[in-house]
Protein backbone atom coordinates (compact mmCIF):
# COMPACT_ATOMS: atom_id res chain seq x y z
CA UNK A 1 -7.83 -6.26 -27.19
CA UNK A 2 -7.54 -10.10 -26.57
CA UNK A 3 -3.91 -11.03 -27.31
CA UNK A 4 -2.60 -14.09 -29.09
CA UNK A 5 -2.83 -17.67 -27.15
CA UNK A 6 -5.85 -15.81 -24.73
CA UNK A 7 -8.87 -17.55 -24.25
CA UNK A 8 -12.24 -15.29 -24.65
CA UNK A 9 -14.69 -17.71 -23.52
CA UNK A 10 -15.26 -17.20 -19.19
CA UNK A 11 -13.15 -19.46 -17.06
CA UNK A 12 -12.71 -19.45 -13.72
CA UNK A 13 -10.27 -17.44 -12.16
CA UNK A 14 -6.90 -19.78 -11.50
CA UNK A 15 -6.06 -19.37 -7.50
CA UNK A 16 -3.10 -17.14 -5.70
CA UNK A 17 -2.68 -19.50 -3.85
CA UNK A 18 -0.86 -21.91 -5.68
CA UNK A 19 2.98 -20.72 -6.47
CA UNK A 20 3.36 -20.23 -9.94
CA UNK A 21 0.40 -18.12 -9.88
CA UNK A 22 1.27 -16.01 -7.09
CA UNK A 23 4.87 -15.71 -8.68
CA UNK A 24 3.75 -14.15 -11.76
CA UNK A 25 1.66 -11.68 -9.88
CA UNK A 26 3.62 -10.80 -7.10
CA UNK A 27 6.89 -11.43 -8.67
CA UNK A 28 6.15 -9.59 -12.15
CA UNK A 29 8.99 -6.98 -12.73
CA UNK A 30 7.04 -5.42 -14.67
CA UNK A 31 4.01 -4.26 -12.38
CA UNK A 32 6.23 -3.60 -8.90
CA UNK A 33 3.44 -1.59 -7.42
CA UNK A 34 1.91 -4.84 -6.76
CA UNK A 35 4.44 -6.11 -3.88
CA UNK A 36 5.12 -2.81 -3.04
CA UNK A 37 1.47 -2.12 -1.86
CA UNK A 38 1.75 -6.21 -0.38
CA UNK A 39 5.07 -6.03 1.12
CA UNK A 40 3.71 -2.42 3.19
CA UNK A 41 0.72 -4.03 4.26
CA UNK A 42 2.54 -7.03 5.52
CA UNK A 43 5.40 -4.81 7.44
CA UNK A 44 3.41 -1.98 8.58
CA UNK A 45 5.27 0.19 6.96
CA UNK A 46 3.69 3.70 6.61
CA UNK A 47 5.50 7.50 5.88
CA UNK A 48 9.27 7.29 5.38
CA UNK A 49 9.44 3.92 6.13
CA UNK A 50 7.63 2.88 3.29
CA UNK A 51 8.68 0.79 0.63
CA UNK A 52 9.17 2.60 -2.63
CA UNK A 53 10.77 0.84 -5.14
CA UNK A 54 11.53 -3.11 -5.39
CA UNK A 55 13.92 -5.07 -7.55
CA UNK A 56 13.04 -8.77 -8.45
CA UNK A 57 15.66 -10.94 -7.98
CA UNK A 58 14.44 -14.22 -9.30
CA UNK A 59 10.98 -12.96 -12.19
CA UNK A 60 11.69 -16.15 -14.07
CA UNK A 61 10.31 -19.10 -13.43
CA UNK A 62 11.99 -22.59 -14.97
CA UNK A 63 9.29 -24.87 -16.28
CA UNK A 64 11.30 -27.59 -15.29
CA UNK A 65 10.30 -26.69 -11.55
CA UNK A 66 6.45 -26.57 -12.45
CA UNK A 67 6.98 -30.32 -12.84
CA UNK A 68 9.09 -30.49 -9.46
CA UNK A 69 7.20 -31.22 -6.78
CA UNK A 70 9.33 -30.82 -4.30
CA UNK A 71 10.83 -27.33 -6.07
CA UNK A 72 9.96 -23.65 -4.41
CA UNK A 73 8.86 -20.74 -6.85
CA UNK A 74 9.05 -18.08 -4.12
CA UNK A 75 9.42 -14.43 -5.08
CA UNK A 76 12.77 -12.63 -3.77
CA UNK A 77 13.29 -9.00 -4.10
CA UNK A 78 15.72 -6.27 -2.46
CA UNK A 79 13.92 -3.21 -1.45
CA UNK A 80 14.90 0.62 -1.93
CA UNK A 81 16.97 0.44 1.60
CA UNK A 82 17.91 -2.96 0.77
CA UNK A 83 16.52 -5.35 2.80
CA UNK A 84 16.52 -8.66 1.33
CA UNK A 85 12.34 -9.84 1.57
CA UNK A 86 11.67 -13.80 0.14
CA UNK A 87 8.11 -14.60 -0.18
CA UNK A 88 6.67 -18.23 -0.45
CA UNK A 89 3.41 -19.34 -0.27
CA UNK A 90 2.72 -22.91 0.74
CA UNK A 91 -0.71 -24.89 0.84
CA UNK A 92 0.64 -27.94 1.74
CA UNK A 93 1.72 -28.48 5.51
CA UNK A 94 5.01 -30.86 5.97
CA UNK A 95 5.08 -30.14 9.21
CA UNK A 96 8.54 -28.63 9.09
CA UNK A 97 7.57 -25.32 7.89
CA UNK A 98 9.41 -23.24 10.71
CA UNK A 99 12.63 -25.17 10.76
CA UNK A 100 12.86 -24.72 7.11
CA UNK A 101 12.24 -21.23 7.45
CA UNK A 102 14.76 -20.22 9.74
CA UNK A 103 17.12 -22.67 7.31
CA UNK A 104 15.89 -20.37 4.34
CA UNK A 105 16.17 -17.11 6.63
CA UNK A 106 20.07 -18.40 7.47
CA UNK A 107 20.98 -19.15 3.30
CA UNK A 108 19.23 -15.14 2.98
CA UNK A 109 22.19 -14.05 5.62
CA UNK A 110 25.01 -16.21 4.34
CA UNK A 111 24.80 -14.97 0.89
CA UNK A 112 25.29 -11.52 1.45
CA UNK A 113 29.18 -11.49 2.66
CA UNK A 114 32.04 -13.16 1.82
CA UNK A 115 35.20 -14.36 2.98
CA UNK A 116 36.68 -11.13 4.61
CA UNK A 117 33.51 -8.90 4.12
CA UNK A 118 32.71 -6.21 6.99
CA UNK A 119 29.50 -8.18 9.02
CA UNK A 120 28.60 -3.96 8.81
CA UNK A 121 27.46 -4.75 5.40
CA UNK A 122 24.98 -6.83 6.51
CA UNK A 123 21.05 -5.95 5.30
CA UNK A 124 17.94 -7.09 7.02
CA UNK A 125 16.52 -9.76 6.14
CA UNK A 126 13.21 -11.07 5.81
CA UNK A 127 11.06 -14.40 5.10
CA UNK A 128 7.29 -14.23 4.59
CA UNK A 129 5.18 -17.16 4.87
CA UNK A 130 1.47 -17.10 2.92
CA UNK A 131 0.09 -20.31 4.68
CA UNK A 132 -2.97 -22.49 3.95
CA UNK A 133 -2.61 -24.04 7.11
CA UNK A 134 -2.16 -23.38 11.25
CA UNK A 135 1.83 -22.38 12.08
CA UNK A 136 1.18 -20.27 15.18
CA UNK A 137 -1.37 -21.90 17.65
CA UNK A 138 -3.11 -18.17 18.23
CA UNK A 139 -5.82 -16.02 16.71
CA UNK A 140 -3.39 -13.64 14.96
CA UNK A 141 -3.51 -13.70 11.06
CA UNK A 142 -0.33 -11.95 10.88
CA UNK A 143 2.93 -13.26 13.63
CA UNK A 144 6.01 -11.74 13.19
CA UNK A 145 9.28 -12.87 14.80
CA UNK A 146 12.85 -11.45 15.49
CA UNK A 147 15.46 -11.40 17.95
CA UNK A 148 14.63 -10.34 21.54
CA UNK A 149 15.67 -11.12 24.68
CA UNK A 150 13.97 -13.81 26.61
CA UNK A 151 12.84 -12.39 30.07
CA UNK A 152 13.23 -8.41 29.14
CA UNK A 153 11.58 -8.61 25.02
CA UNK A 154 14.28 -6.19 24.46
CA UNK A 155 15.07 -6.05 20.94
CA UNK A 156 18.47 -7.23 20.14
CA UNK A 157 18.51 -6.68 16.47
CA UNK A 158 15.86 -6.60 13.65
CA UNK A 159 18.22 -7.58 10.84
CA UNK A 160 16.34 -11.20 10.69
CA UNK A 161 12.30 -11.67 10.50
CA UNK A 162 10.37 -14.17 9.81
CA UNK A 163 6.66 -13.17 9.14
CA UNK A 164 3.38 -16.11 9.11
CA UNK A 165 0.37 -15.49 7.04
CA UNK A 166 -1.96 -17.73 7.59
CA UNK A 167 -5.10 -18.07 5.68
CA UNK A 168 -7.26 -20.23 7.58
CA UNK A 169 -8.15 -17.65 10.20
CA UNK A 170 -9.63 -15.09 7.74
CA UNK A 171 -12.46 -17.39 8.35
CA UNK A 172 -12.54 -17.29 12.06
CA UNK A 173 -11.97 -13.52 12.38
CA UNK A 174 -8.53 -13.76 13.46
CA UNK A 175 -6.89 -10.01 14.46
CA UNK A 176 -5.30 -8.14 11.80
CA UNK A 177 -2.93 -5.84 11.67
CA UNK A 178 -3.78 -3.51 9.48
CA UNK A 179 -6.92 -3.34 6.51
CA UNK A 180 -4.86 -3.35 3.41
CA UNK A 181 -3.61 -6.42 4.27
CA UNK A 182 -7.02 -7.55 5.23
CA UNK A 183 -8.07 -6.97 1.61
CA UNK A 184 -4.53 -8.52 -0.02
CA UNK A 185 -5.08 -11.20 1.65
CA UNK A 186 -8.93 -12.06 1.18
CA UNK A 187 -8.01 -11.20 -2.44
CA UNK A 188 -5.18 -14.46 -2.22
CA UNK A 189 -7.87 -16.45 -0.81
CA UNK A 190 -10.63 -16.58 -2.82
CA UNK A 191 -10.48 -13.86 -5.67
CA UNK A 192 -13.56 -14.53 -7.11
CA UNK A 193 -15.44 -13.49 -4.01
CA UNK A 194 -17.89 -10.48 -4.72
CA UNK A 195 -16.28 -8.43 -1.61
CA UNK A 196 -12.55 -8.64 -3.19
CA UNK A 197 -14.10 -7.15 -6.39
CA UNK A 198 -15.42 -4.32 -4.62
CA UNK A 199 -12.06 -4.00 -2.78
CA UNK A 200 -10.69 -4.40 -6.03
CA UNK A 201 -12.48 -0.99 -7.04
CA UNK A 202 -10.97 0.84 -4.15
CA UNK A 203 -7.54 0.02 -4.29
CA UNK A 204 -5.52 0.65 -7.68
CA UNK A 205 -2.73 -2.22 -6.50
CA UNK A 206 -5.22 -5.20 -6.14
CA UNK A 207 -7.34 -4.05 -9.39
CA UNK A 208 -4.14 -4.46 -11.18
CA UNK A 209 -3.19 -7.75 -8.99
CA UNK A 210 -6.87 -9.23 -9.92
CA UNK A 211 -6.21 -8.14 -13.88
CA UNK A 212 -3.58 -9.64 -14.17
CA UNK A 213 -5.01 -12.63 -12.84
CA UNK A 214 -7.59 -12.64 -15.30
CA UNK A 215 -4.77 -12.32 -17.82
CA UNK A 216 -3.52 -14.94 -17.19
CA UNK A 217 -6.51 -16.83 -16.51
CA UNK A 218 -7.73 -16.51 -19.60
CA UNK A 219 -4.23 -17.30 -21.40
CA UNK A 220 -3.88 -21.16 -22.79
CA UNK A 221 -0.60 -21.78 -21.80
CA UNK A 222 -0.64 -20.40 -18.76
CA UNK A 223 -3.42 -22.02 -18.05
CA UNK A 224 -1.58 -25.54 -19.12
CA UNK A 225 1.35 -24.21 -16.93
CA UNK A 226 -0.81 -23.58 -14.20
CA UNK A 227 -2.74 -27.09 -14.34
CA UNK A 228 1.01 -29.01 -14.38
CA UNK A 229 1.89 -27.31 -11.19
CA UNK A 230 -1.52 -28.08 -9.49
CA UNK A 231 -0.66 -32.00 -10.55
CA UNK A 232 2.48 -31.56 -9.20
CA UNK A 233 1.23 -30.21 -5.99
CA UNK A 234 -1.25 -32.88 -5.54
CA UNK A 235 1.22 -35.73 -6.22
CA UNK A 236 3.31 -33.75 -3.37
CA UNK A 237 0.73 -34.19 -0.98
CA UNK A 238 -0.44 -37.53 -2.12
CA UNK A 239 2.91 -38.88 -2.02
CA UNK A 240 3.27 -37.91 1.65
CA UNK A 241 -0.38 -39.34 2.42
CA UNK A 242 0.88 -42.45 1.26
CA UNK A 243 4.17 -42.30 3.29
CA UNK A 244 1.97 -41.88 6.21
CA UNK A 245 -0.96 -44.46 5.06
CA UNK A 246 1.80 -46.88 4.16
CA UNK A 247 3.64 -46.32 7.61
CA UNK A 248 7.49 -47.35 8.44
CA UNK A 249 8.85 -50.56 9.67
CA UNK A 250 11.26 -50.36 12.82
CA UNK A 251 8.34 -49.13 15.07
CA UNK A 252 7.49 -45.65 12.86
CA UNK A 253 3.42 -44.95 12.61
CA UNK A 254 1.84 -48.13 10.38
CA UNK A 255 -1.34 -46.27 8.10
CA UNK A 256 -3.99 -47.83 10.01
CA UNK A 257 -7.68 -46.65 9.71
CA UNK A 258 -7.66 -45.29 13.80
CA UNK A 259 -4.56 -43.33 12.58
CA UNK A 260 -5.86 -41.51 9.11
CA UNK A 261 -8.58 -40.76 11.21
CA UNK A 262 -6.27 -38.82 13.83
CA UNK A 263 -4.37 -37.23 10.48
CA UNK A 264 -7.66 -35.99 8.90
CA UNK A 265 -8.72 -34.61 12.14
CA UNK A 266 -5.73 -32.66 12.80
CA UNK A 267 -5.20 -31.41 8.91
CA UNK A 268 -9.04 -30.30 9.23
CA UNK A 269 -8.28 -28.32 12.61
CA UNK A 270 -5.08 -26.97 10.99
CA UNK A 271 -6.83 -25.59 7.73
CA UNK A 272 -10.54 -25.23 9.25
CA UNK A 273 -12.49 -24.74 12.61
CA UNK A 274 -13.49 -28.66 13.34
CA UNK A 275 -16.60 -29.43 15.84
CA UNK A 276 -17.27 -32.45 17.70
CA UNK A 277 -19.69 -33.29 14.76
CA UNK A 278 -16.96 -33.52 12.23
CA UNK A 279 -15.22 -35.62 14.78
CA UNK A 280 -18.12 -37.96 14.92
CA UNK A 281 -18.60 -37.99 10.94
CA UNK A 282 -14.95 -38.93 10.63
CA UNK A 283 -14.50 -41.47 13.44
CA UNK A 284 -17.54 -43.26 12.06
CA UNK A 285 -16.13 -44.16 8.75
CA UNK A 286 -14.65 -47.32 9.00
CA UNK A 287 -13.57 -47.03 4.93
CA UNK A 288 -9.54 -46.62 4.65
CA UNK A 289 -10.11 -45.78 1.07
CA UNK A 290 -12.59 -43.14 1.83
CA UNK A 291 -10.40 -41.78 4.77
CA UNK A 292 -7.72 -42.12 1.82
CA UNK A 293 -9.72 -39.72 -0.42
CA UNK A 294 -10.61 -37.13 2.36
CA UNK A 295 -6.45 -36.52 3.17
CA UNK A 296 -5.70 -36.25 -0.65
CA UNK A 297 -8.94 -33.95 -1.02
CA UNK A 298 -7.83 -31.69 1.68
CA UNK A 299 -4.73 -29.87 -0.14
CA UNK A 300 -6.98 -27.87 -2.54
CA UNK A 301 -10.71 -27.64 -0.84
CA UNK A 302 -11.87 -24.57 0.19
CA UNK A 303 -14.15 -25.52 2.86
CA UNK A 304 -14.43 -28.55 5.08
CA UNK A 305 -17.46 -30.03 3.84
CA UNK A 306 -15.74 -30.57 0.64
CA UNK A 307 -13.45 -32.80 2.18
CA UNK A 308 -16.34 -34.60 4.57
CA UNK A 309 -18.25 -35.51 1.16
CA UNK A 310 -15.26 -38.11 0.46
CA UNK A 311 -16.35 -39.98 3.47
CA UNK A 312 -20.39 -40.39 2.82
């Protein structure tokens, strides 16, 4: 039955990868399998140690932050034993991405005593990072990181994690963990992908993930909602492109053409493998406002070559 304010006519399916929509999948109170079957893939957990139950701490999301576009919609949630778990997802790079996780990991600590608590009270904590870009300069999809010792790796305590997933090596074969999250995060990706619908068949979390997508795909204002926050996003990313382009006076980087060249080559390497061909293609183009075009492209495309069309 098509509810009020859907849309039956086929539209493409809106992408996971932008934060509101990945907040009203993952973050839906109402369908907790969902991050259940996510947050097990992403931890390893298996047997006992496997999440059962999740409480959403933040399901709403102000519309007043779709417009933001500097605001987070991130999905918090406290576990059966727990453990505090924050999810973001992020497709822009700001290049301060760990510092401001271990900031977010610290606020996730803070808040759980007060003035004359017992530090026994203290639950683990973790941040997990769904990244369109390069964090971790290795082949690993999935890096995790606690406290250990320097020379021994003895672990001192794993009350604080921070956990990187990052997209971009799905396409160079990067090592992962485990299969489910293989297939979560293929299905974050690029949902429309014929493999994630056969996935989709096999596993009774994603099929309800990838329903609900096409829910609220095919809803009119969440499709307006969802087109807002993808302005906002670009204006984000623009905005900083023209930081850069414009440069800084007292001796900060000036937005020359030899420098959006170095930019676009290092976004491109970031997101996507880049050959000495795509070096060539972009060092030849002596057109700021095409180089211009190619940075603000690069937030959204899905493959290179859509952002080395701006430059022909």
């Amino acid at each position: 039955m098509i509810k009020k304010g859907e849309d039956t006519k086929k539209v493409s399916l809106m992408s996971p990868k932008v934060d509101f929509v990945f907040k009203r999948i993952f973050g839906n109170p109402e369908m907790p399998e969902i991050l259940i079957s996510f947050l097990n893939a992403v931890l390893g957990y298996i047997d006992n140690d496997r999440i059962v139950s999740v409480y959403i701490l933040n399901p709403n999301i102000d519309k007043k932050s779709i417009d933001d576009k500097y605001s987070i919609l991130d999905v918090r949630a406290k576990a059966n034993d727990d453990t505090i778990i924050d999810i973001e997802i992020q497709i822009a790079n700001n290049s301060d991405m760990v510092k401001r996780t271990v900031y977010y990991l610290s606020k996730l600590i803070e808040e759980q005593i007060f003035e004359g608590d017992d530090y026994t009270k203290l639950k683990k904590s973790i941040t997990i990072n769904v990244v369109n870009f390069i964090v971790v300069q290795n082949d690993r999809v999935h890096n995790a990181f606690l406290f250990k010792e320097i020379d021994t790796h003895q672990v001192l305590t794993d009350v604080a994690q921070i956990h990187f997933l990052e997209l971009p090596k799905l396409n160079t074969n990067g090592i992962m963990p485990n299969e489910l999250l293989k297939d979560w995060l293929l299905f974050i990706e690029n949902p429309e992908d014929k493999e994630v619908s056969m996935i989709a068949e096999q596993i009774p979390e994603i099929k309800k993930a990838y329903n609900q997508l096409n829910v609220l795909s095919h809803n009119k204002e969440e499709r307006y909602l969802y087109e807002q926050r993808q302005k906002s996003l670009h204006e984000k990313v623009s905005s900083l492109n023209h930081a850069h382009r414009k440069g800084f006076n007292e001796g900060k980087l000036e937005g020359r053409g030899e420098e959006k060249k170095a930019t676009l080559c290092r976004q491109i390497s970031r997101k996507f493998q880049i050959t000495n061909e795509d070096i060539e293609i972009i060092h030849k183009c002596e057109d700021v406002s095409k180089l211009d075009e190619a940075l603000d492209e690069i937030l959204f495309a899905e493959s290179k070559e859509e952002v080395l069309i701006k430059l022909v």
